[in-house]
Protein backbone atom coordinates (compact mmCIF):
# COMPACT_ATOMS: atom_id res chain seq x y z
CA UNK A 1 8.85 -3.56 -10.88
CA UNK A 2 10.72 -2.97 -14.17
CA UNK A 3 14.36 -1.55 -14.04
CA UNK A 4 15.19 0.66 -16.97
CA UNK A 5 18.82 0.14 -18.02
CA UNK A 6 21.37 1.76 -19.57
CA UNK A 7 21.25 1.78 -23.67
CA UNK A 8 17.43 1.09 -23.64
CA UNK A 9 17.58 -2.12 -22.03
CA UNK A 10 14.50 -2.97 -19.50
CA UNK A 11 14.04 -6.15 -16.85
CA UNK A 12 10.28 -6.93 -15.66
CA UNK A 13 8.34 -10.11 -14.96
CA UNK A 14 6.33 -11.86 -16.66
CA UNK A 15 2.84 -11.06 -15.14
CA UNK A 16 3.91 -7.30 -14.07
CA UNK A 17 2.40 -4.10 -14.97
CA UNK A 18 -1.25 -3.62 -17.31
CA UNK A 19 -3.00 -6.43 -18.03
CA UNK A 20 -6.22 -6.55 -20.49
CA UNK A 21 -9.00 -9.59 -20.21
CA UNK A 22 -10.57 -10.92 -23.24
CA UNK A 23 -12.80 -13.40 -21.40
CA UNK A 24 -10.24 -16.43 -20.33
CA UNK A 25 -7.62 -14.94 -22.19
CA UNK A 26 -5.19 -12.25 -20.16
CA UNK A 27 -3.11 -10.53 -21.98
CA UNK A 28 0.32 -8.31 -20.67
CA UNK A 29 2.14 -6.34 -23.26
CA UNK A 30 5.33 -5.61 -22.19
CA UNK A 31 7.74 -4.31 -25.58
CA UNK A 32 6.48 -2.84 -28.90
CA UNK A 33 6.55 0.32 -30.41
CA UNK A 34 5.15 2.25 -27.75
CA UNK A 35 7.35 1.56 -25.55
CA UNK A 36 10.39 2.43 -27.57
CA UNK A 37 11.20 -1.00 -29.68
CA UNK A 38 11.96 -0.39 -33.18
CA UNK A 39 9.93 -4.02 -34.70
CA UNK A 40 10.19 -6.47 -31.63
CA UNK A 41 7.51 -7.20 -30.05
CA UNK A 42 6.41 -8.90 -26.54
CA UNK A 43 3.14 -10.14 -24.66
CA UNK A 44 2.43 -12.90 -22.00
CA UNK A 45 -0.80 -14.92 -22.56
CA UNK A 46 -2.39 -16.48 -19.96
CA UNK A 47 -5.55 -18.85 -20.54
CA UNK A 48 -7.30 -20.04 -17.99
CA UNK A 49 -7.87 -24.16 -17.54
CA UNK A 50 -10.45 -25.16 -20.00
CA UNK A 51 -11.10 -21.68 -21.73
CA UNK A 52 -9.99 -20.80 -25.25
CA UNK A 53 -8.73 -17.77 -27.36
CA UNK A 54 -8.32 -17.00 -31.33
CA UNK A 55 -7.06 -14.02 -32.85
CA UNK A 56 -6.09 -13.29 -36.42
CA UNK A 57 -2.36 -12.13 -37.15
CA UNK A 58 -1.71 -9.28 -38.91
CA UNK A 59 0.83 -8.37 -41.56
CA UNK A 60 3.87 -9.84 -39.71
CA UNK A 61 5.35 -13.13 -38.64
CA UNK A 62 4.16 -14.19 -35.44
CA UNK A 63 5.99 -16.83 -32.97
CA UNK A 64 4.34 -18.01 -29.63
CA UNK A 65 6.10 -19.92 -27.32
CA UNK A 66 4.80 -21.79 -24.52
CA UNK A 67 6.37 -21.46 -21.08
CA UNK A 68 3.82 -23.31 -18.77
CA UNK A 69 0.52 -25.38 -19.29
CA UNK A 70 -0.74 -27.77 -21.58
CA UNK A 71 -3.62 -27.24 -24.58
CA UNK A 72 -3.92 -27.38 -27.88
CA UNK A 73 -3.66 -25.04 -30.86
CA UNK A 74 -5.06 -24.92 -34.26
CA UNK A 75 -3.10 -22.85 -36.66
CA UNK A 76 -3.36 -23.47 -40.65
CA UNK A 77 -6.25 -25.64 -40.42
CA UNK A 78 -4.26 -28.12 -38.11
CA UNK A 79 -4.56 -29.33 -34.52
CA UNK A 80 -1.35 -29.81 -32.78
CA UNK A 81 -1.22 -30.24 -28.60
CA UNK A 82 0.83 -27.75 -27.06
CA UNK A 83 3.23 -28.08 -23.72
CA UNK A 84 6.21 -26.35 -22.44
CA UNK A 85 9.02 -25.49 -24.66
CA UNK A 86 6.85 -25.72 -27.87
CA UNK A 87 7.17 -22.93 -30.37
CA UNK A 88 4.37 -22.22 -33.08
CA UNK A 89 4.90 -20.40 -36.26
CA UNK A 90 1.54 -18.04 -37.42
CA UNK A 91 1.64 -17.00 -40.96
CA UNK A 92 0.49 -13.12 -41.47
CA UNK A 93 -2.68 -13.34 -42.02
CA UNK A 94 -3.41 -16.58 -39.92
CA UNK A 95 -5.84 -17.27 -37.39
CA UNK A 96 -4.09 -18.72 -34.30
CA UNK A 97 -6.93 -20.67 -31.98
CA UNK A 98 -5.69 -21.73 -28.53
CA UNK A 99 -7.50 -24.06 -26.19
CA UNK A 100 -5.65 -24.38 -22.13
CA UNK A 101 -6.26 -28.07 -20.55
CA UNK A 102 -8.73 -28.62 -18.00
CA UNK A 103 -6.13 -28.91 -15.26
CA UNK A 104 -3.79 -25.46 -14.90
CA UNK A 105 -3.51 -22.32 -16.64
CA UNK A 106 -1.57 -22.10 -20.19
CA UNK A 107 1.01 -19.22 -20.72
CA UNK A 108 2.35 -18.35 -23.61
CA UNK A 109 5.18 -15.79 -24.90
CA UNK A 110 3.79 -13.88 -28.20
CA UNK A 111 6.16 -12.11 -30.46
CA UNK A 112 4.83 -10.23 -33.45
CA UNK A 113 7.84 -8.84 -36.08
CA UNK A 114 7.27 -6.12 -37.33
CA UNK A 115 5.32 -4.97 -34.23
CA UNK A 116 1.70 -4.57 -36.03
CA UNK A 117 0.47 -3.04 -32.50
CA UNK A 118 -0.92 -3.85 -29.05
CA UNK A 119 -4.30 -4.85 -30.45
CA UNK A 120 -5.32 -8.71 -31.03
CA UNK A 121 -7.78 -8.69 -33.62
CA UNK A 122 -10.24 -11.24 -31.80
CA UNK A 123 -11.90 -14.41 -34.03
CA UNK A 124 -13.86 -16.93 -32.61
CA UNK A 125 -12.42 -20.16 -31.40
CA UNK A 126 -12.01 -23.26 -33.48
CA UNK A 127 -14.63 -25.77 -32.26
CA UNK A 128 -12.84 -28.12 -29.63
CA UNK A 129 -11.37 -31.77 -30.82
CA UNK A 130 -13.44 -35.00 -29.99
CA UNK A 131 -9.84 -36.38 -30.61
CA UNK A 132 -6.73 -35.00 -28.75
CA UNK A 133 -3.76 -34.18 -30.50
CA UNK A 134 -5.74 -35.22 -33.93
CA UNK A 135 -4.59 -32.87 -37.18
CA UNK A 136 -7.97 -31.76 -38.78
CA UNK A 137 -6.08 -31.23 -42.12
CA UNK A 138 -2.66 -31.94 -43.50
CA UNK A 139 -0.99 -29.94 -45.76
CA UNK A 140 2.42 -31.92 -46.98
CA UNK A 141 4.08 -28.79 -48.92
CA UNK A 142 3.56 -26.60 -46.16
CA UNK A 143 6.40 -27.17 -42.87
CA UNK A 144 4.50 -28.17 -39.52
CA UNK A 145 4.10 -24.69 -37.78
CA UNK A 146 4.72 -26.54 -34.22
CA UNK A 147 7.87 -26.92 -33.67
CA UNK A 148 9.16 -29.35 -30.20
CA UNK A 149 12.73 -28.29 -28.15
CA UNK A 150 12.63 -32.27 -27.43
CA UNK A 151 12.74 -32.88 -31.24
CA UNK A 152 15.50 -30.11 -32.10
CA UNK A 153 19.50 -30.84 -32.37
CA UNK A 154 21.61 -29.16 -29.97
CA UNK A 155 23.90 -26.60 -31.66
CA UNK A 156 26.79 -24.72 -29.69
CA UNK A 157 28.59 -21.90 -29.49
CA UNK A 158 31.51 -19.89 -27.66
CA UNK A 159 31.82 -20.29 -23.91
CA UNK A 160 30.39 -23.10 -23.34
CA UNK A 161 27.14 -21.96 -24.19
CA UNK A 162 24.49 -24.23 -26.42
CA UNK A 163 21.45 -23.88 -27.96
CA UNK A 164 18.28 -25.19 -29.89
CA UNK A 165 16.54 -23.05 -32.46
CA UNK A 166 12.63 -23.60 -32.78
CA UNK A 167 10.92 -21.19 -34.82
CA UNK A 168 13.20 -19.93 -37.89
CA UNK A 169 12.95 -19.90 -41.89
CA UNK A 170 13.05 -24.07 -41.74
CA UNK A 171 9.26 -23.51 -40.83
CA UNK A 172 8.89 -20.54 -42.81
CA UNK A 173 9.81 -17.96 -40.52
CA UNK A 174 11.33 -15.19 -42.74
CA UNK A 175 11.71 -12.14 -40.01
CA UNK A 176 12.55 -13.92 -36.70
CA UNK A 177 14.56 -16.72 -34.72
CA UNK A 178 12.97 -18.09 -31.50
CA UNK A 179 15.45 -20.35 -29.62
CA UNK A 180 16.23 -22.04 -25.99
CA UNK A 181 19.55 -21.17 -24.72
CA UNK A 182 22.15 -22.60 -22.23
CA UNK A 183 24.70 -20.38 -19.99
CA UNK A 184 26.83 -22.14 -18.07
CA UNK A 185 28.04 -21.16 -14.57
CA UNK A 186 30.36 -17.50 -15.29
CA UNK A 187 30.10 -14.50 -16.94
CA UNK A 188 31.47 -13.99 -20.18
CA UNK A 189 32.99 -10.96 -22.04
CA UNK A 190 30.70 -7.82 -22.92
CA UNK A 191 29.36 -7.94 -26.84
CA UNK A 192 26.38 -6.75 -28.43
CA UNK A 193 24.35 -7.97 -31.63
CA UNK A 194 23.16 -6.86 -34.92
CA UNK A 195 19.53 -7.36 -33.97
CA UNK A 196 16.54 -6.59 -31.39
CA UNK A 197 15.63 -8.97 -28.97
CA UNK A 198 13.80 -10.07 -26.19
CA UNK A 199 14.83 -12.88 -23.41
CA UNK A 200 12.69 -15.11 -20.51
CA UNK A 201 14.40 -16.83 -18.08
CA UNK A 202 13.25 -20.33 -17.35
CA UNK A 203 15.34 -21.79 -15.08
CA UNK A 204 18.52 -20.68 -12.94
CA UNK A 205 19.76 -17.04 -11.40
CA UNK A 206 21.68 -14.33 -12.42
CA UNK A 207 22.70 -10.84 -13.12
CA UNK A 208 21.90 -9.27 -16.20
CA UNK A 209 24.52 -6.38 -17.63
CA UNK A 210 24.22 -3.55 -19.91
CA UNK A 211 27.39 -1.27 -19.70
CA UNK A 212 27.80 -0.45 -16.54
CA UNK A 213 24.13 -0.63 -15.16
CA UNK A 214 22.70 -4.35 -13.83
CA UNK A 215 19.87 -6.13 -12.58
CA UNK A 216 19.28 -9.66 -11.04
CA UNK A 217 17.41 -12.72 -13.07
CA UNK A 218 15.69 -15.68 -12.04
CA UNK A 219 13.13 -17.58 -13.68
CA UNK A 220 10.16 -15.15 -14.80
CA UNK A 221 12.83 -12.50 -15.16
CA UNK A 222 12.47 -11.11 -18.80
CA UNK A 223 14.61 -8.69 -21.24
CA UNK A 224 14.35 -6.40 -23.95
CA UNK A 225 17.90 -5.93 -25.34
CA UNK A 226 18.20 -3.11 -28.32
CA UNK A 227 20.17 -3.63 -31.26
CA UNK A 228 23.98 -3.08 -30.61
CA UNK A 229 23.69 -1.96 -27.10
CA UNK A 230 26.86 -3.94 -24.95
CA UNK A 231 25.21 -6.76 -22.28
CA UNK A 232 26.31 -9.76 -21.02
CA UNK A 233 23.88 -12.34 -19.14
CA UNK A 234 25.80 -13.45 -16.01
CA UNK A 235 24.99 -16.80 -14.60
CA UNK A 236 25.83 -16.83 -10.55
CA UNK A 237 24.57 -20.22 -9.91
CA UNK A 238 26.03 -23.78 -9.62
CA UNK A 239 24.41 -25.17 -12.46
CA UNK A 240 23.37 -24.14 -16.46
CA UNK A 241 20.86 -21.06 -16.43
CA UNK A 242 18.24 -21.60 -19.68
CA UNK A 243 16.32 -18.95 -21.19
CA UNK A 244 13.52 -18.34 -23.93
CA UNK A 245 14.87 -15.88 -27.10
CA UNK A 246 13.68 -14.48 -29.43
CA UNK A 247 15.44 -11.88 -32.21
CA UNK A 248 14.56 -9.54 -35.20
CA UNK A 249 16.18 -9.87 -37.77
CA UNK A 250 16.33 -13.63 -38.32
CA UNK A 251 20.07 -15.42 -37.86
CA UNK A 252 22.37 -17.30 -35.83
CA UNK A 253 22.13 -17.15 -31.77
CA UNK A 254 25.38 -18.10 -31.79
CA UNK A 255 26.75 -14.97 -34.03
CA UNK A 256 27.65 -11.74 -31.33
CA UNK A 257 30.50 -9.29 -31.47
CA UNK A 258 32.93 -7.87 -28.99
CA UNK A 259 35.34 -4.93 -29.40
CA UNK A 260 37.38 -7.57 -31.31
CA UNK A 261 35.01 -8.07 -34.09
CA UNK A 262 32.46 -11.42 -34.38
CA UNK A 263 32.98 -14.11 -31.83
CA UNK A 264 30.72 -17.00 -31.88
């Protein structure tokens, strides 16, 4: 059940509340307009083993991000497989196809920025690969819009904390950052940021804070944090708790301020 916090903040799981089917594709909207975001946006896609899904993006940058499952997507005229902790860039005005393997489910973390709406403006599927993981077309001038966490650098910041940045204007992301983060074992001081964002946890357990009010987190546990509101993400466990961001407008994960002014 989602906890409403104080400031506008909200905790819910990932496969809670309304869901919509568009044939193997399951879609649950959890932030946008309508439910009081100013230009973030959230859903969880789930497509079942061996089905497919398109849908054309609208007049926004859109970042997916793939928390379980392996497929494939074709995005810009290219094929690229898919698997955990791979982001993917779509262009406005892209079609974004997705294909799930034959052998589990493949769920995906959508974030559209500005929030165009909770509609998905359905297209039909690329025609499947004879050849897995095979580009149908290269494009040199334009950056690969699949990005890999195994393939970024590891970038830190204050506490201890670390981080690697997948989707961001070095793929042409202009509006949003999409990163994997690292909290280690603690709870650090109270700060806020200068954008909107949402948050998954992967792995690990904690408490979430925002003011006074808090909730627990495990993995499957996800945010929506508004712009400026004071949190702090509390890890209670023995060992580094990772999470799934993603922020409007684009910057540094690593940038947040506290009653003293910027701290990284």
């Amino acid at each position: 059940m989602a906890v409403e916090l104080e400031g506008g903040c909200r905790a819910f799981g990932l496969r809670e509340g309304e869901q919509v089917r568009h044939g193997g594709l399951t879609v649950w909207r959890h932030v946008g307009r309508e439910s009081g975001a100013r230009a973030i946006s959230l859903s969880v896609l789930e497509v079942t083993p061996g089905a497919s899904a398109a849908w054309r993006n609208g007049d926004c940058d859109e970042a997916l991000f793939v928390v379980e499952g392996e497929g494939q997507v074709v995005v810009g005229e290219e094929r690229h497989p898919i698997g955990p902790l791979t982001g993917v860039f779509v262009r406005p005005g892209e079609v974004a196809s997705i294909e799930s393997s034959v052998r589990e489910p493949l769920m995906l973390l959508d974030s559209r920025c500005p929030d165009t709406g909770p509609d998905l403006h359905l297209e039909s599927p690329a025609p499947k690969s004879k050849v897995q993981g095979r580009r149908s077309k290269v494009v040199s001038h334009v950056p690969p819009p699949v990005v890999r966490f195994e393939d970024q650098p590891t970038e830190r910041a204050g506490d201890g904390r670390s981080f690697r940045v997948l989707v961001d204007v070095s793929v042409g992301c202009e509006e949003v950052t999409q990163f994997v983060g690292f909290i280690p074992p603690g709870r650090a001081p109270d700060h806020f940021h200068e954008y909107e964002e949402v948050i998954c946890i992967l792995e690990g357990e904690g408490r979430f804070w925002s003011g006074a009010s808090s909730a627990p987190v495990a993995a499957g546990t996800c945010l929506y944090l508004p712009r400026r509101q004071p949190h702090c993400l509390e890890n209670t466990g023995a060992s580094p708790l990772s999470l799934f961001g993603l922020f409007y407008p684009a910057g540094s994960p690593s940038v947040r301020y506290g009653p003293g002014g910027v701290s990284g």
